[in-house]
Protein backbone atom coordinates (compact mmCIF):
# COMPACT_ATOMS: atom_id res chain seq x y z
CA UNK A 1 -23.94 11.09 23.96
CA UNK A 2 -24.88 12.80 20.93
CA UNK A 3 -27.60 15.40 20.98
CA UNK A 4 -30.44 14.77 18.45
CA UNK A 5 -32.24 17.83 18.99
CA UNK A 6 -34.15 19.75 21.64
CA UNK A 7 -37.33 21.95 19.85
CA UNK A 8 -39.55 24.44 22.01
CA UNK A 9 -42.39 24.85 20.44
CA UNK A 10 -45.92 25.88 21.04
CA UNK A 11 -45.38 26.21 24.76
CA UNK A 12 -43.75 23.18 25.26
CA UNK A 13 -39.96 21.39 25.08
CA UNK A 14 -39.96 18.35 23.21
CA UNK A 15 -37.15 15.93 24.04
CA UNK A 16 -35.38 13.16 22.12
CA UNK A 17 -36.41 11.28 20.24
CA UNK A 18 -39.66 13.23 20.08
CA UNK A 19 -37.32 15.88 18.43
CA UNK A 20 -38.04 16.38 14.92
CA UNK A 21 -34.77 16.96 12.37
CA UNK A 22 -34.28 20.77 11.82
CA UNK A 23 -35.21 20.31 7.75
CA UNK A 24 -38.26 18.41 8.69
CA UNK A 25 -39.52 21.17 11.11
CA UNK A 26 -38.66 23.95 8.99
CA UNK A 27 -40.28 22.33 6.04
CA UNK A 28 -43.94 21.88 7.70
CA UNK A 29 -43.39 25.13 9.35
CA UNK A 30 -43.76 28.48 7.24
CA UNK A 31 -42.13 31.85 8.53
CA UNK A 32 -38.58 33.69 8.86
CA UNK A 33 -35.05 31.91 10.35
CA UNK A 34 -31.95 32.36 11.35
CA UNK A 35 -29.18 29.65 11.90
CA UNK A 36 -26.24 29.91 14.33
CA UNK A 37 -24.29 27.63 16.29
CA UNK A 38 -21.93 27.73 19.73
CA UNK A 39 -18.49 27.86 19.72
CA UNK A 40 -14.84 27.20 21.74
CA UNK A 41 -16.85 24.39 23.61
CA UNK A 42 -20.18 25.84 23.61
CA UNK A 43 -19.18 28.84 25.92
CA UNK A 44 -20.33 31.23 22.93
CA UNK A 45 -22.58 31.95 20.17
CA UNK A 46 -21.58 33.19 17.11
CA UNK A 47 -22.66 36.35 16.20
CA UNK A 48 -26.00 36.46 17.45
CA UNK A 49 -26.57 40.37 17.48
CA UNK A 50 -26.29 39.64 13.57
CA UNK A 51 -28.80 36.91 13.66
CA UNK A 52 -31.29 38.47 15.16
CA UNK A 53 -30.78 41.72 12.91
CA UNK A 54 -31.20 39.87 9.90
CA UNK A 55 -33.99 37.53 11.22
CA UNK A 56 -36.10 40.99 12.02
CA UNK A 57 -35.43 42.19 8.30
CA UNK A 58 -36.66 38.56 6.99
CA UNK A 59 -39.74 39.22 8.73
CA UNK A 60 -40.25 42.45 7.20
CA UNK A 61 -39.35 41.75 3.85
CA UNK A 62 -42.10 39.14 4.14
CA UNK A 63 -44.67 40.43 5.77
CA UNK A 64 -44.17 42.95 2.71
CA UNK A 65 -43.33 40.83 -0.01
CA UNK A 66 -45.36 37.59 0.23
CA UNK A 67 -47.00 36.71 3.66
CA UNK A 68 -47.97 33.19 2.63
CA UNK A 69 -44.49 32.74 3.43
CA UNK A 70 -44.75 33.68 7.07
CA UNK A 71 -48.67 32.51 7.86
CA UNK A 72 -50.02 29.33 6.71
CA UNK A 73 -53.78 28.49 5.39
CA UNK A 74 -54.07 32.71 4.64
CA UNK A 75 -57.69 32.49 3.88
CA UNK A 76 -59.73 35.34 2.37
CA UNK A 77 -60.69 36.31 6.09
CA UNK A 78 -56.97 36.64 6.92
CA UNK A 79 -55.87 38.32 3.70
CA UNK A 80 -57.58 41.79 4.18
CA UNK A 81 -55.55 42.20 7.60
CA UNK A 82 -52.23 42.29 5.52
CA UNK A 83 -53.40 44.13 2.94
CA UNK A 84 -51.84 46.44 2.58
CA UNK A 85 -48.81 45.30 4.79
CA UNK A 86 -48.82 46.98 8.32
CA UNK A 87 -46.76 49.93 8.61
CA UNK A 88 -43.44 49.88 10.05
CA UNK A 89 -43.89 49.57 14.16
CA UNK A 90 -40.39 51.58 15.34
CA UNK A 91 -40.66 49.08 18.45
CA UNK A 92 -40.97 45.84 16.86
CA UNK A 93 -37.78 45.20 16.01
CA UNK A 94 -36.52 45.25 19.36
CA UNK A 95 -39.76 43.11 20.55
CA UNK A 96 -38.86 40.39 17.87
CA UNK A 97 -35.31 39.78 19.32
CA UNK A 98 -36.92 39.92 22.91
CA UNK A 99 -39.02 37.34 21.93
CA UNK A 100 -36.77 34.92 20.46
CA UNK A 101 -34.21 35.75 23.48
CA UNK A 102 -36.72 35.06 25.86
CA UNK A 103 -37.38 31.45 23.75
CA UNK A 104 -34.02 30.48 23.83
CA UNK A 105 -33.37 31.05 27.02
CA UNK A 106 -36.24 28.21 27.42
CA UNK A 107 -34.35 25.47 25.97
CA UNK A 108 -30.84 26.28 25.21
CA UNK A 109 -30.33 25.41 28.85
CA UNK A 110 -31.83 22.08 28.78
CA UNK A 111 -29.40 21.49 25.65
CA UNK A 112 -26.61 23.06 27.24
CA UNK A 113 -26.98 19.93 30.33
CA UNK A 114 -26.76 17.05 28.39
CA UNK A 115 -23.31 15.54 27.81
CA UNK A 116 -21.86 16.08 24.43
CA UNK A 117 -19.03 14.17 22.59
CA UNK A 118 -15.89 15.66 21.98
CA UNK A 119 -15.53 18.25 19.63
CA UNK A 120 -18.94 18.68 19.28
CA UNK A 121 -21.14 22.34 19.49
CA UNK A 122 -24.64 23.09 19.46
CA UNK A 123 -26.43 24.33 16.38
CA UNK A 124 -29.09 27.31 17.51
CA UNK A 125 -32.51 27.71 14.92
CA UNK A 126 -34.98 30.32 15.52
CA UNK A 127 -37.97 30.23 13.32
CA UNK A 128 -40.63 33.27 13.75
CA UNK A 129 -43.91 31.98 12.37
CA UNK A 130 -47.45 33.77 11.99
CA UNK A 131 -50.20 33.20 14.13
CA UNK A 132 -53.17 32.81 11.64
CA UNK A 133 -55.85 32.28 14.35
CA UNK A 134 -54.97 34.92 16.50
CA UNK A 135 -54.06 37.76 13.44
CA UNK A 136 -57.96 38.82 13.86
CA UNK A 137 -57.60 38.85 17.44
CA UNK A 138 -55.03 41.82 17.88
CA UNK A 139 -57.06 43.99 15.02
CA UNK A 140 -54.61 43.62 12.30
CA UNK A 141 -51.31 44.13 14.44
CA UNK A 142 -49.63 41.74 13.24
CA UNK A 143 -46.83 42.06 15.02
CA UNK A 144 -48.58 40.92 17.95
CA UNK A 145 -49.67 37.46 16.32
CA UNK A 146 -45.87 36.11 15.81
CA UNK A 147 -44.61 32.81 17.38
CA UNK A 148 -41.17 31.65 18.21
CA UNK A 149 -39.76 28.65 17.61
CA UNK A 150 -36.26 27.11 18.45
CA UNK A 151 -34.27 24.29 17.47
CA UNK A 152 -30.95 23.25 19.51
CA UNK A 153 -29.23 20.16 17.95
CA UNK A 154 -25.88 18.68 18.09
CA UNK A 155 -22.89 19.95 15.91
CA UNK A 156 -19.56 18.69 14.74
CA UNK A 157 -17.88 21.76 13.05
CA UNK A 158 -15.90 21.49 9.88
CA UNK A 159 -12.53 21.56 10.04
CA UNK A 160 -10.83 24.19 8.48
CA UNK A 161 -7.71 24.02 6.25
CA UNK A 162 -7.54 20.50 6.15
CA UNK A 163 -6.61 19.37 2.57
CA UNK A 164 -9.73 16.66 1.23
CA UNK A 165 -12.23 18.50 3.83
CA UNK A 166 -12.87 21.14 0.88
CA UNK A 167 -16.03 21.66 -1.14
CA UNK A 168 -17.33 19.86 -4.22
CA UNK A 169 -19.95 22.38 -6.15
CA UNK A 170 -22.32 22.15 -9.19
CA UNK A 171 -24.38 25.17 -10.58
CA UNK A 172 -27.44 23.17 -10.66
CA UNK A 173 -30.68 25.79 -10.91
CA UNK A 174 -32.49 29.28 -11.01
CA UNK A 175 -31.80 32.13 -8.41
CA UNK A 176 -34.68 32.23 -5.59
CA UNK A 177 -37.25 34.43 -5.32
CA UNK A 178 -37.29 37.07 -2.65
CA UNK A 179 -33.53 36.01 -1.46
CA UNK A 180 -32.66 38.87 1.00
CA UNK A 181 -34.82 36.74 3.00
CA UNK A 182 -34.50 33.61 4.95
CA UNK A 183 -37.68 31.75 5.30
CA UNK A 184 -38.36 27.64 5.77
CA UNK A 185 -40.38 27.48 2.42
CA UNK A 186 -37.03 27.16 0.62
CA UNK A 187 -36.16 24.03 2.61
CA UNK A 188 -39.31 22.48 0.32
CA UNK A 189 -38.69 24.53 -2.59
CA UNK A 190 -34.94 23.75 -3.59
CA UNK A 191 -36.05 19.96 -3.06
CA UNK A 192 -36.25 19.65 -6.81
CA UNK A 193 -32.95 20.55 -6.95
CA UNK A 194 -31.76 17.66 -5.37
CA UNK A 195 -32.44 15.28 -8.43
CA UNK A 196 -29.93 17.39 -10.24
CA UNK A 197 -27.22 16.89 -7.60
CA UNK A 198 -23.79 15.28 -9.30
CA UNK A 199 -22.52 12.36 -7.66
CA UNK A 200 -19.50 13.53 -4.06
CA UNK A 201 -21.12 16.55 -4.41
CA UNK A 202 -21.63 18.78 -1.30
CA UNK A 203 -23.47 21.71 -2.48
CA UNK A 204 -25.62 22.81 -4.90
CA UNK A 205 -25.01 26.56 -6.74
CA UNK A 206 -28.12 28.55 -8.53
CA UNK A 207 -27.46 30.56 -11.69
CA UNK A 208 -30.08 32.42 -13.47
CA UNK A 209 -28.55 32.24 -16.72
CA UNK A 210 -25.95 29.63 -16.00
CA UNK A 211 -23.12 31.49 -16.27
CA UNK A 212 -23.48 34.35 -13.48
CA UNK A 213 -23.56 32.29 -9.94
CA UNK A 214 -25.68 34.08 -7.27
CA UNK A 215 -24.86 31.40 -4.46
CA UNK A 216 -25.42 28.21 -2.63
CA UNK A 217 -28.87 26.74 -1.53
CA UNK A 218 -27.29 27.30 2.01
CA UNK A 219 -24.62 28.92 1.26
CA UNK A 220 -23.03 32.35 -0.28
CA UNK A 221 -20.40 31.44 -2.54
CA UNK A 222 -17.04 33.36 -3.52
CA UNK A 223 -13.96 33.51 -5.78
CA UNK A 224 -10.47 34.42 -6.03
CA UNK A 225 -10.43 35.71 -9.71
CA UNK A 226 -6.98 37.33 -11.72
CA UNK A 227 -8.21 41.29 -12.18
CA UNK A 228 -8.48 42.67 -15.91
CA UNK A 229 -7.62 45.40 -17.26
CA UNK A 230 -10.33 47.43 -16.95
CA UNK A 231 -10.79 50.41 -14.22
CA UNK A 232 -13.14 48.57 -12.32
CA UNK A 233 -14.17 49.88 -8.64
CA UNK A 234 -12.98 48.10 -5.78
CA UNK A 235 -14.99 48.29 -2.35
CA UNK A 236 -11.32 47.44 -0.78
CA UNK A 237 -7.58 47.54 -1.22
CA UNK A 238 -5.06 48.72 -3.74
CA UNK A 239 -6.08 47.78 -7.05
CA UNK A 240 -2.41 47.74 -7.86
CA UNK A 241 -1.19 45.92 -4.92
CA UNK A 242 -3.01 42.59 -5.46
CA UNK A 243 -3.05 41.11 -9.13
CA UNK A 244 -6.60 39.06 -7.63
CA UNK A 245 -9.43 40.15 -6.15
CA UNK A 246 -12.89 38.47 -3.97
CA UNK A 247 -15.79 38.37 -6.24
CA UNK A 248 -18.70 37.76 -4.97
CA UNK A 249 -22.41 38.62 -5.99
CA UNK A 250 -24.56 41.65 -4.97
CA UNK A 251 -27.47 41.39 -2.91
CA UNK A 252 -29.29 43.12 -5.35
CA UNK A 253 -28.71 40.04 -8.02
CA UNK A 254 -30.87 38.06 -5.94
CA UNK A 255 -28.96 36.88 -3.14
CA UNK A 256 -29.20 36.01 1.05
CA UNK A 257 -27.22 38.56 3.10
CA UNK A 258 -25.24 35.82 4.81
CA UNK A 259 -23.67 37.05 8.36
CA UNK A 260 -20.32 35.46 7.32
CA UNK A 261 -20.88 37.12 4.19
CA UNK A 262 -20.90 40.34 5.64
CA UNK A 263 -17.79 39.24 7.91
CA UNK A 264 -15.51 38.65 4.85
CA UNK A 265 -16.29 42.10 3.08
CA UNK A 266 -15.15 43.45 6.42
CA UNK A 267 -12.12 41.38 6.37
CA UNK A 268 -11.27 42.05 3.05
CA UNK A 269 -11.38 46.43 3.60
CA UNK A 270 -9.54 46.03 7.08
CA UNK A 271 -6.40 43.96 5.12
CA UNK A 272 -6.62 46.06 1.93
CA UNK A 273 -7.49 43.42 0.29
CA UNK A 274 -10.13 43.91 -3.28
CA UNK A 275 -13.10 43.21 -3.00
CA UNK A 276 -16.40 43.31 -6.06
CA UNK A 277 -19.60 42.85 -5.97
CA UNK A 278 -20.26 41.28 -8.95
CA UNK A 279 -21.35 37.70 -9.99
CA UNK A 280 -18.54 35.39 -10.81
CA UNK A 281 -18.86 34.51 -14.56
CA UNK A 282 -18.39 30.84 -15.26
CA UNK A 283 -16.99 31.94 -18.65
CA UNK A 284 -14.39 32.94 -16.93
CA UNK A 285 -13.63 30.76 -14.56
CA UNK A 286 -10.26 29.93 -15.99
CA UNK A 287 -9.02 33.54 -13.91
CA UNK A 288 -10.34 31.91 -10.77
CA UNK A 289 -6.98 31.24 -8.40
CA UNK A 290 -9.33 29.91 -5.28
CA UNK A 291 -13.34 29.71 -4.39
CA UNK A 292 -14.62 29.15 -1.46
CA UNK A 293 -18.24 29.09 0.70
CA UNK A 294 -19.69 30.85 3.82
CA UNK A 295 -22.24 29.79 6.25
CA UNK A 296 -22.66 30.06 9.70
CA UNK A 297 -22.26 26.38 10.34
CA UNK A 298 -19.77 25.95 7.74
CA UNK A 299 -18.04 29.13 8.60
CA UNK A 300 -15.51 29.03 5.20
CA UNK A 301 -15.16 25.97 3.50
CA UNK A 302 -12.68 26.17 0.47
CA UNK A 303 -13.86 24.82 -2.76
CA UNK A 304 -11.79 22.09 -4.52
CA UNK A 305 -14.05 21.29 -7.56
CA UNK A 306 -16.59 23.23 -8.89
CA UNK A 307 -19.16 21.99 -12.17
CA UNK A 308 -21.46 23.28 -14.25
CA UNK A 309 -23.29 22.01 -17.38
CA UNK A 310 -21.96 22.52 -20.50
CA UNK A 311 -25.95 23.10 -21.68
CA UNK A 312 -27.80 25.05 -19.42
CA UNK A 313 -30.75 23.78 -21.47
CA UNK A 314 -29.92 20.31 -20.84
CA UNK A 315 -31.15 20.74 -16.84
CA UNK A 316 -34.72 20.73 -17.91
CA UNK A 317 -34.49 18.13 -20.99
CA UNK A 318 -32.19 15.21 -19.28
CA UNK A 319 -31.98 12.89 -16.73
CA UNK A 320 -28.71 13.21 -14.36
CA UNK A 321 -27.16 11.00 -16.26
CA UNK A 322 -27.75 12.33 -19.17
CA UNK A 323 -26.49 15.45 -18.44
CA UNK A 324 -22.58 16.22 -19.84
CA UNK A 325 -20.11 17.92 -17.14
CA UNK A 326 -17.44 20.93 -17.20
CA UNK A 327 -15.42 20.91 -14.16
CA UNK A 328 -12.95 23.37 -12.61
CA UNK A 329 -10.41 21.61 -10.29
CA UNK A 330 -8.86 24.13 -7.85
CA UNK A 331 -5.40 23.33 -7.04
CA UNK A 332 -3.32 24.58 -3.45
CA UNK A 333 -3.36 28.14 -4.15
CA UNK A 334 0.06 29.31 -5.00
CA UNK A 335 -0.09 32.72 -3.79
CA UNK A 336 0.57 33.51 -0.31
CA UNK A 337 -1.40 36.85 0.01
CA UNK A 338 -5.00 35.03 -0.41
CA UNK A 339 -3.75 31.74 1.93
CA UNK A 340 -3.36 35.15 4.28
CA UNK A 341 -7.28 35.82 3.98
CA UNK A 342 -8.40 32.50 5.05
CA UNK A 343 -6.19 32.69 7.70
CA UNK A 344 -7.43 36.85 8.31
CA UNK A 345 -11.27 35.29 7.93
CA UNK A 346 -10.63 32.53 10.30
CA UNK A 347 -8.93 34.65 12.49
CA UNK A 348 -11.20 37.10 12.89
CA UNK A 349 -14.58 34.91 13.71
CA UNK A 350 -12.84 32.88 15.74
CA UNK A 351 -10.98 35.36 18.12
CA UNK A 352 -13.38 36.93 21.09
CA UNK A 353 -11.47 39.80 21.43
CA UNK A 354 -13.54 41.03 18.82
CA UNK A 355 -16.78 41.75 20.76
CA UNK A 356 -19.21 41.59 18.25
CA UNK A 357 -18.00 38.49 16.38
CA UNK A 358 -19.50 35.93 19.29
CA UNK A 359 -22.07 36.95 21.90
CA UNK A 360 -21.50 35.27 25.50
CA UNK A 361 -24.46 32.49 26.19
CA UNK A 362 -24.95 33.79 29.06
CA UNK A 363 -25.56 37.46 27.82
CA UNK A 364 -28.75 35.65 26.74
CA UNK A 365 -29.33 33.28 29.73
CA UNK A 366 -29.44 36.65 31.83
C-alpha cells in the first residue's frame, strides 16, 4: 500500500485520506521548513542534524527579516511584540530541534507501521509556525509561541545515473526574496511561475537578469563549466589539474543554503576537485561540459536540457506560446574525472560510514 501522508498537527494525527498533500498544507500554513526523507529502506534519515540546523536559522532570519512570513493575521496588537525582533535567546536553538524531535517522534512511528511498496521511502516535513494568539501570552517571547508541524508521506526516490531519468530545466523568473530561508509562503508565491513552465519540463530556474542563474524553485542548481584564463580563486583543487570546474551561485546572490548543497562543496575540496561560487552565466553556457541539481529528495539529478528565453523581456509581454526558446542539450559527459564526482557525491550521501551524512531513526525515536 502506498502511503498518502500522515500530518500531526495541532495536537492531533490525522490519517489517510484526511491527510492533506504536503504543497497544500504548506501553502495555507505560514512559517519555516525543512524537507528530508528516509533512506536504505527507511532504517535512516538523511542528514537530519543539518535539517534541523538550517530550519533554526530559517526561523531566525524570519523572525528578523519579515515575520508575516512565520505568523499569520499579524495585526497591529501583534506587531509591537516583534518590533523590534527579540534578541537572540542562546537556548532556543537547541529548544527548536527539541521540539520538532519530540513531534516527530509522534508520528513518524505511525508512518513507519504501515506497509510500503517496494522501493519506496518516507519523505519527513517539519514546518515551525507562529502562534499569533498565544504571542501576547508569553510577554513578547516569542520563542515560546512556536508550533510544530510534521508531514510523513510516501517516497519513490529517483534513480540515479540512469540515462532518460535526467533533468529538463528552463530559467523561467526573478530570484526570491529573503532566500537563505525556507518558508511555505514560496509554495504560493512561485505559483505564477508555473504558467511559464515549457512543455517535459521538470524544473523551473530563477534569474534576476536572465543570464546569471541563482537556482531552482526547489532546487540549487550547478554546472560543469571549461575554466578561462583568468586567475580566478578556487575554494578547491588544483586549478591546473582539472581543465573544468563546479560553478555554482553564492548564497549571498540570493540563494537557499541547500544541505546537499553544502554536501557537494565538501565533496568537491576532499577530491581536489574546483569549485566557484559564482553564478553560471547563460552567455556562456557553450563552456558548460555537465549541469546538474540538488535536493534532498532528489539528492543529484543530472541535467540533460536546459532553456532559457532568448528575450528576457518577452516573460512579462507573451503568452507561453508566444515565447521563442534557446536550448542547451547536454550530451554523456566525455570526461571521466567529473563522471568521478557524481559517483564521489553519490558515494558519499549514500554510505553510513560517514556519521553525519544520515542520522539513525531511532536516534530520534529514543
Amino acid at each position: 500500500m502506498t502511503i498518502t501522508g500522515f500530518l500531526y498537527s495541532n495536537g492531533m494525527i490525522f490519517y489517510p485520506p484526511d491527510t492533506p498533500p504536503i504543497s497544500t498544507f504548506l501553502e495555507s500554513n505560514p512559517g519555516a521548513y525543512t524537507t528530508t526523507r528516509t533512506h536504505n529502506n527507511t532504517s535512516s534519515l538523511l542528514f537530519w542534524d543539518r535539517h534541523l540546523q538550517r530550519l533554526s536559522n530559517s526561523v531566525k532570519i524570519l523572525l528578523t527579516s519579515n515575520p508575516q512570513f512565520l505568523f499569520k493575521s499579524l495585526n497591529s496588537t501583534i506587531n509591537p511584540l516583534l518590533t523590534p525582533p527579540p534578541p537572540p535567546n542562546p537556548m532556543w536553538e537547541s529548544t527548536i530541534k527539541s521540539l520538532v524531535n519530540e513531534t516527530v517522534n509522534k508520528v513518524l512511528p505511525v508512518a513507519l507501521r504501515e506497509t510500503r511498496n517496494e522501493g519506496e521511502e518516507l519523505a519527513v516535513t517539519a514546518l515551525v509556525t507562529g502562534n499569533t494568539e498565544n504571542l501576547s501570552e508569553v510577554k513578547g517571547n516569542v520563542y515560546e509561541a512556536l508550533d510544530v508541524h510534521v508531514h510523513v508521506g510516501s517516497h519513490v526516490p529517483h534513480v540515479f545515473g540512469v540515462k532518460g531519468n535526467g533533468a529538463r530545466v528552463a530559467v523561467v523568473g526573478p530570484g526570491r526574496d529573503i532566500a537563505e530561508a525556507k518558508y511555505s509562503d514560496w509554495v504560493r508565491l512561485r505559483k505564477p511561475l508555473e504558467k511559464l513552465r515549457p512543455p517535459s519540463v521538470t524544473e523551473l530556474l530563477l534569474s534576476k537578469d536572465g543570464d546569471r542563474i541563482l537556482e531552482g524553485c526547489v532546487t540549487n542548481f550547478f554546472v560543469v563549466c571549461r575554466k578561462d584564463d583568468r586567475n580566478e580563486k578556487y575554494l578547491g583543487g588544483n586549478e591546473n589539474t582539472f581543465p573544468y570546474e563546479v560553478q555554482t551561485a553564492p548564497i549571498v546572490d540570493g540563494v537557499l543554503p541547500g544541505v546537499i548543497r553544502q554536501l557537494v562543496f565538501e565533496v568537491c575540496l576532499s577530491k581536489g576537485i574546483p569549485f566557484r561560487e559564482v553564478a553560471p552565466s547563460w552567455s556562456e553556457h557553450e563552456f558548460w561540459q555537465e549541469a546538474f541539481i540538488t535536493s534532498s529528495l532528489r539528492i543529484i539529478q543530472r541535467v540533460e536540457k536546459i532553456q532559457a528565453p532568448s528575450s528576457w523581456q518577452s516573460l512579462e509581454l507573451k503568452a507561453l506560446k508566444e515565447i521563442s526558446w534557446e536550448e542547451k542539450q547536454f550530451e554523456v559527459c566525455e570526461y571521466m574525472e567529473f563522471v568521478k564526482l557524481w559517483l564521489s557525491v553519490a558515494e558519499a550521501i549514500f554510505s553510513l560510514n560517514y556519521n553525519y551524512f544520515a542520522i539513525f531513526i531511532r536516534r530520534i525515536l529514543g
